[in-house]
Protein backbone atom coordinates (compact mmCIF):
# COMPACT_ATOMS: atom_id res chain seq x y z
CA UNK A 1 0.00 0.00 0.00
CA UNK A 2 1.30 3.54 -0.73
CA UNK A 3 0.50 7.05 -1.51
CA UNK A 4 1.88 10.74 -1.83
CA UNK A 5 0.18 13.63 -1.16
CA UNK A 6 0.87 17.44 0.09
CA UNK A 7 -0.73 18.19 3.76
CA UNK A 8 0.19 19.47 7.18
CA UNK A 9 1.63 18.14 10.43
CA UNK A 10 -0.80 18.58 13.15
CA UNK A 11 1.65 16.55 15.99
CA UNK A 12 3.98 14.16 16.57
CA UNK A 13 5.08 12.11 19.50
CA UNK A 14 8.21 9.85 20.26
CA UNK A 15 8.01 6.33 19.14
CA UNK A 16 11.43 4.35 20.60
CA UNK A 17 14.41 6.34 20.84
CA UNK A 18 15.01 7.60 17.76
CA UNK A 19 11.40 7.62 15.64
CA UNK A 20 8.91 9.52 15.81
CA UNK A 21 4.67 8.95 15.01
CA UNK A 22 3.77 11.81 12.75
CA UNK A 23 -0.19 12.61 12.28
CA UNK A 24 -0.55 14.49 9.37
CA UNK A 25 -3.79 15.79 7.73
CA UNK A 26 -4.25 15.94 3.94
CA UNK A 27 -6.99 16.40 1.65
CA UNK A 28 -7.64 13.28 -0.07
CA UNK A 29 -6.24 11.20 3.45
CA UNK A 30 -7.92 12.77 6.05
CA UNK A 31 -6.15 12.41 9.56
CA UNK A 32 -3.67 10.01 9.27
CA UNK A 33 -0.45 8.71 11.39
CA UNK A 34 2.36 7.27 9.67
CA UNK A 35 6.00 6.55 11.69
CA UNK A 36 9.29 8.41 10.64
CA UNK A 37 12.49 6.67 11.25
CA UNK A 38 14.91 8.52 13.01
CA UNK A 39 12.42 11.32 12.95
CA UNK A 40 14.20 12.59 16.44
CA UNK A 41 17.30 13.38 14.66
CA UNK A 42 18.52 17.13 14.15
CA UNK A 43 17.93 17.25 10.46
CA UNK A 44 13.78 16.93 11.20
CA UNK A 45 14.02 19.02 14.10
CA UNK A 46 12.82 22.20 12.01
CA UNK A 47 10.81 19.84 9.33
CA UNK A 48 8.54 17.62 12.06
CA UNK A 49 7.01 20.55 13.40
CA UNK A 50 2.89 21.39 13.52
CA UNK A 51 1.78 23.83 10.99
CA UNK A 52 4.63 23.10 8.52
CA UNK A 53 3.43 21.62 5.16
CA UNK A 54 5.46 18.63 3.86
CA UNK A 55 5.05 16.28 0.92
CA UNK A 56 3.90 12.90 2.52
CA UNK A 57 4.55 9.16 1.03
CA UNK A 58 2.79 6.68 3.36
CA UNK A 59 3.50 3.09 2.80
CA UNK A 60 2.65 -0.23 4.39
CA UNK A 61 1.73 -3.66 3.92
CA UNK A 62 -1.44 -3.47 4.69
CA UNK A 63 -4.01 -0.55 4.80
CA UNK A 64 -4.77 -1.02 8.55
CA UNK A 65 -1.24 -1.10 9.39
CA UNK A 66 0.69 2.64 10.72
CA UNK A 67 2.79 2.47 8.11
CA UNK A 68 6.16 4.63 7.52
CA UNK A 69 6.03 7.92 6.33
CA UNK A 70 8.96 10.00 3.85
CA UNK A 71 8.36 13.78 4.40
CA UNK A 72 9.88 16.58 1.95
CA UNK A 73 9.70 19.93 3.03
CA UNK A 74 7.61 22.08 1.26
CA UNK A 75 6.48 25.24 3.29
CA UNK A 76 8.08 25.49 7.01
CA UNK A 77 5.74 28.07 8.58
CA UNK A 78 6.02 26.76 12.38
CA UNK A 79 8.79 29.00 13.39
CA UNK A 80 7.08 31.96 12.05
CA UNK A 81 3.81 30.86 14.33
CA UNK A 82 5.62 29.75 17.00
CA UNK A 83 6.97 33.20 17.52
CA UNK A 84 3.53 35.22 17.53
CA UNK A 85 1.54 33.77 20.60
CA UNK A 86 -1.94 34.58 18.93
CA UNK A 87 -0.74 32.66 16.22
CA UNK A 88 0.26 29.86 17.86
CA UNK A 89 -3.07 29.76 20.23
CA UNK A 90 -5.16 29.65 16.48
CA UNK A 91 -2.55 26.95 15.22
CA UNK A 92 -3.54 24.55 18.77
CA UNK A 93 -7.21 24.83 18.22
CA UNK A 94 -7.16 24.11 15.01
CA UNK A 95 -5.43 21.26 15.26
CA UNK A 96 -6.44 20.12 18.66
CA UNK A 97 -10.14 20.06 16.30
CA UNK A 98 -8.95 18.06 13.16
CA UNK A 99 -7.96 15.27 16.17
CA UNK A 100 -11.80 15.33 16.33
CA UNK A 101 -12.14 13.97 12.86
CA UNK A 102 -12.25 9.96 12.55
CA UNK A 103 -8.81 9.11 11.37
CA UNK A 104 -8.06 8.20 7.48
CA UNK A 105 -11.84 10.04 6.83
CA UNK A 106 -11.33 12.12 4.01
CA UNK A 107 -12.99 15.80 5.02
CA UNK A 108 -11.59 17.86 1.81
CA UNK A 109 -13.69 21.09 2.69
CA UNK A 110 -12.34 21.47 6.03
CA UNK A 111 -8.60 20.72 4.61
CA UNK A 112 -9.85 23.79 2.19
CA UNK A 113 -10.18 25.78 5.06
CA UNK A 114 -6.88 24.72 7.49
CA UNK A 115 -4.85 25.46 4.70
CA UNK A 116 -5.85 28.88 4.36
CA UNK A 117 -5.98 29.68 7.35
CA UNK A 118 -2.27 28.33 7.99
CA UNK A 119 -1.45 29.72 5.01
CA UNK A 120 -2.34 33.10 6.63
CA UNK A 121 -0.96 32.94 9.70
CA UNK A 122 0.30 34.87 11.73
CA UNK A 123 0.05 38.23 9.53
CA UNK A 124 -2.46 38.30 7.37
CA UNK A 125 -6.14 39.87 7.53
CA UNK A 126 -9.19 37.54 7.68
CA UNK A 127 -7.68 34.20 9.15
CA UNK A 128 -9.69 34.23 12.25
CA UNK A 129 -13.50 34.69 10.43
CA UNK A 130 -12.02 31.63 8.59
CA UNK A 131 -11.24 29.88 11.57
CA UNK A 132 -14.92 30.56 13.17
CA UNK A 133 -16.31 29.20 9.81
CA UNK A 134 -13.99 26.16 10.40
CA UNK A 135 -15.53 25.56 13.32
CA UNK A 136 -19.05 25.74 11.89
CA UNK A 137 -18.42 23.76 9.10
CA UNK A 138 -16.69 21.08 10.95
CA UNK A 139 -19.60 21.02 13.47
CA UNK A 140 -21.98 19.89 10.31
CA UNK A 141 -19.52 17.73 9.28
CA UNK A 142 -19.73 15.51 12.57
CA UNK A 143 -23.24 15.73 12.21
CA UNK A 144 -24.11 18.42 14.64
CA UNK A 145 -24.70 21.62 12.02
CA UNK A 146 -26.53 24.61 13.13
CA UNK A 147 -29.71 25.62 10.97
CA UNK A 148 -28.79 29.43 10.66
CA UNK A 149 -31.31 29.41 7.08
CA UNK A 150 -34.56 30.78 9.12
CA UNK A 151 -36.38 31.85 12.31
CA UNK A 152 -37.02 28.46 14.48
CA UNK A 153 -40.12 30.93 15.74
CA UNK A 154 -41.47 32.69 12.63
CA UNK A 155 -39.72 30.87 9.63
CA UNK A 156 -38.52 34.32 8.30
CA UNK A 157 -35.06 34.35 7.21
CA UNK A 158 -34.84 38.20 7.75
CA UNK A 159 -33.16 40.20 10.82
CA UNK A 160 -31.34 36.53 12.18
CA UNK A 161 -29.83 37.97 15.44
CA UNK A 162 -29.48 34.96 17.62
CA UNK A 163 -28.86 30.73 17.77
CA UNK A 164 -30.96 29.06 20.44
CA UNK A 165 -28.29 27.05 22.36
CA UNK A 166 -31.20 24.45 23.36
CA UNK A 167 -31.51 23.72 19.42
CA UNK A 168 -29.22 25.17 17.50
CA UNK A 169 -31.64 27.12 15.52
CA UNK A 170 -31.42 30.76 14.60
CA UNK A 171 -33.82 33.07 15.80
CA UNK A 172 -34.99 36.10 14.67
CA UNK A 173 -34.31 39.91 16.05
CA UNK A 174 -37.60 40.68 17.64
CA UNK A 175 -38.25 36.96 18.04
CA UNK A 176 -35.57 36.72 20.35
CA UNK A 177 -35.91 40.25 21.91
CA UNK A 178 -37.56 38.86 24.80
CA UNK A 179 -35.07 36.11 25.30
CA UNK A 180 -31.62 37.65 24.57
CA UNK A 181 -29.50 36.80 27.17
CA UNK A 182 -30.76 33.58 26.68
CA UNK A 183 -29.63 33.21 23.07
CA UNK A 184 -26.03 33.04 21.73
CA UNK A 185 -25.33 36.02 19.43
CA UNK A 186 -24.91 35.17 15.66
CA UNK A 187 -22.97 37.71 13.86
CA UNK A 188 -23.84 38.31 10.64
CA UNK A 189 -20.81 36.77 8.37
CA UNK A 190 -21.47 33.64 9.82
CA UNK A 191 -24.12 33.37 7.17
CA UNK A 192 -22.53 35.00 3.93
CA UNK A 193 -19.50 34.06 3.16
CA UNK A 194 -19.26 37.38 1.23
CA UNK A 195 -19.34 39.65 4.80
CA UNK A 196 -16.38 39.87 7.32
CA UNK A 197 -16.81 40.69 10.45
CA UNK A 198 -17.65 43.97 11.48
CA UNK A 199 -15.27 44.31 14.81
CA UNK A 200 -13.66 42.23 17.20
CA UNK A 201 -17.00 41.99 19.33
CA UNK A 202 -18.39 40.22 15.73
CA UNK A 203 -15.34 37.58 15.97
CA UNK A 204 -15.72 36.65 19.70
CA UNK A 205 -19.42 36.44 19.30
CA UNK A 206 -18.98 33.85 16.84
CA UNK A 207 -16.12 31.92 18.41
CA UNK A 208 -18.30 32.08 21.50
CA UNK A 209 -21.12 30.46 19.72
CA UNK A 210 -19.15 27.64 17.55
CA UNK A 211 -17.36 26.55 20.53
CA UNK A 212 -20.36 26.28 22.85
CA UNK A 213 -21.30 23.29 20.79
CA UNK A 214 -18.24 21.98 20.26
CA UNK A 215 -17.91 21.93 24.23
CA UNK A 216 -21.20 20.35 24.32
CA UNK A 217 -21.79 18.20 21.55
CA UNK A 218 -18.19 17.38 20.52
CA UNK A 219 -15.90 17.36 23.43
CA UNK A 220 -18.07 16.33 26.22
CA UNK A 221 -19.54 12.95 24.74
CA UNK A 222 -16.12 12.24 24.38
CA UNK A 223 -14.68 12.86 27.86
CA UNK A 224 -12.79 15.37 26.64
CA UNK A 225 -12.13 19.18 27.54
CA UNK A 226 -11.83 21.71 24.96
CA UNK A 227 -8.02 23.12 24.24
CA UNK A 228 -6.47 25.62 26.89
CA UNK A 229 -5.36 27.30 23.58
CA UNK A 230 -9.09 28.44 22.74
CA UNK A 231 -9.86 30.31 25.54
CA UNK A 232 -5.71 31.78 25.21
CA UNK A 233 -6.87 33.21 21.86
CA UNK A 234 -9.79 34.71 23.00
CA UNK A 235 -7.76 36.66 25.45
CA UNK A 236 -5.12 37.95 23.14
CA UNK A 237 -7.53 38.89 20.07
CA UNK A 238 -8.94 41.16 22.63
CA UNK A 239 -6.05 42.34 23.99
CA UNK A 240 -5.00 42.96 20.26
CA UNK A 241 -7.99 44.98 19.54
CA UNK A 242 -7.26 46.93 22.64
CA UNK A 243 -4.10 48.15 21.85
CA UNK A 244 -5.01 48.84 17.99
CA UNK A 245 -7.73 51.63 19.55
């Protein structure tokens, strides 16, 4: 079994003394581990590194084996992240939410949006709406999409102001007047891909509403907690906005 394809490395972790088990994630492969022989050694130091994109040749005997992987370099962006904290606190999410993809399940949308939003970081405008749509699409994706098309009160799809956390259904301005700090605020390029977000407040009202149903729907079932690193980016897009005033 073998194949080659261009992706990313989401983590690694030590495998005997001198390999390492790389889990990569690539368009056509989905999540997918492979080992790297001496992968511990200097000259991968710089190369094995989340958020770098390598060239990836996965072979085994059989398909359900792990399998060995040969990386070439092709864009080393991790030192460049590493070194800008917001950066890096985007980069952890991110990947700490492809983990929640069923390995070697191909999800080529969501590998549309990692790699621009990699491809982005740190510098460059409109990364973190794309992030908050990654979020949303990969909540419909496991099967837990919100329906953000009309009113769960009225059936309008005019003047959507608010997702009811109960259902996940959007609900209208003055339907949810009475209810508002009841609702989760949906900000408006959340539903047109076309729109960015107004302010800051736009972006944190949106990461605020993805990642209560990740928390709840997505992390919990599983035992798991959701990723220091999302609450850390909160914090320091805020303190970003702050000092750009």
């Amino acid at each position: 079994m073998e194949w080659t394809e261009s992706g990313f490395i989401i983590g690694t972790r030590r495998h005997g003394e001198t390999s390492v088990i790389v889990e990569a994630f690539a368009r056509g492969h989905g999540r997918h581990l492979g080992l790297v022989k001496g992968g511990r050694g200097t000259r991968w130091r710089g190369v094995l590194q989340p958020g770098n994109q390598v060239r990836f040749t996965w072979r085994a005997r059989l398909s359900e084996h792990l399998g060995h992987y040969t990386v070439e370099a092709e864009a080393l962006r991790a030192a460049e992240i590493m070194a800008d904290p917001l950066a890096l606190a985007a980069l952890g999410s991110l990947n700490a939410m492809v983990r929640l993809l069923p390995e070697r399940d191909p999800h080529a949308s969501l590998f549309s949006l990692y790699e621009a939003i990699v491809e982005a970081l740190p510098a460059a405008a409109g990364w973190p709406a794309a992030l908050a749509r990654f979020e949303l699409t990969l909540l419909a994706e496991l099967g837990f999409g919100l329906d953000l098309e009309s009113c769960a009160a009225t059936g309008s799809n005019d003047d959507l102001a608010y997702v009811s956390p109960k259902s996940g259904r959007a609900v209208s301005l003055s339907a949810g007047a009475p209810y508002k700090d009841k609702l989760l605020a949906l900000p408006r390029f959340l539903r047109d891909e076309a729109l960015m977000p107004e302010n800051v407040d736009d972006l944190i009202a949106a990461f605020r509403l993805t990642r209560f149903f990740l928390a709840r729907d997505v992390y919990a079932p599983r035992g798991l907690t959701p990723p220091e690193s999302d609450e850390r980016m909160i914090r320091l897009l805020l303190r970003t906005a702050a000092e750009m005033r």
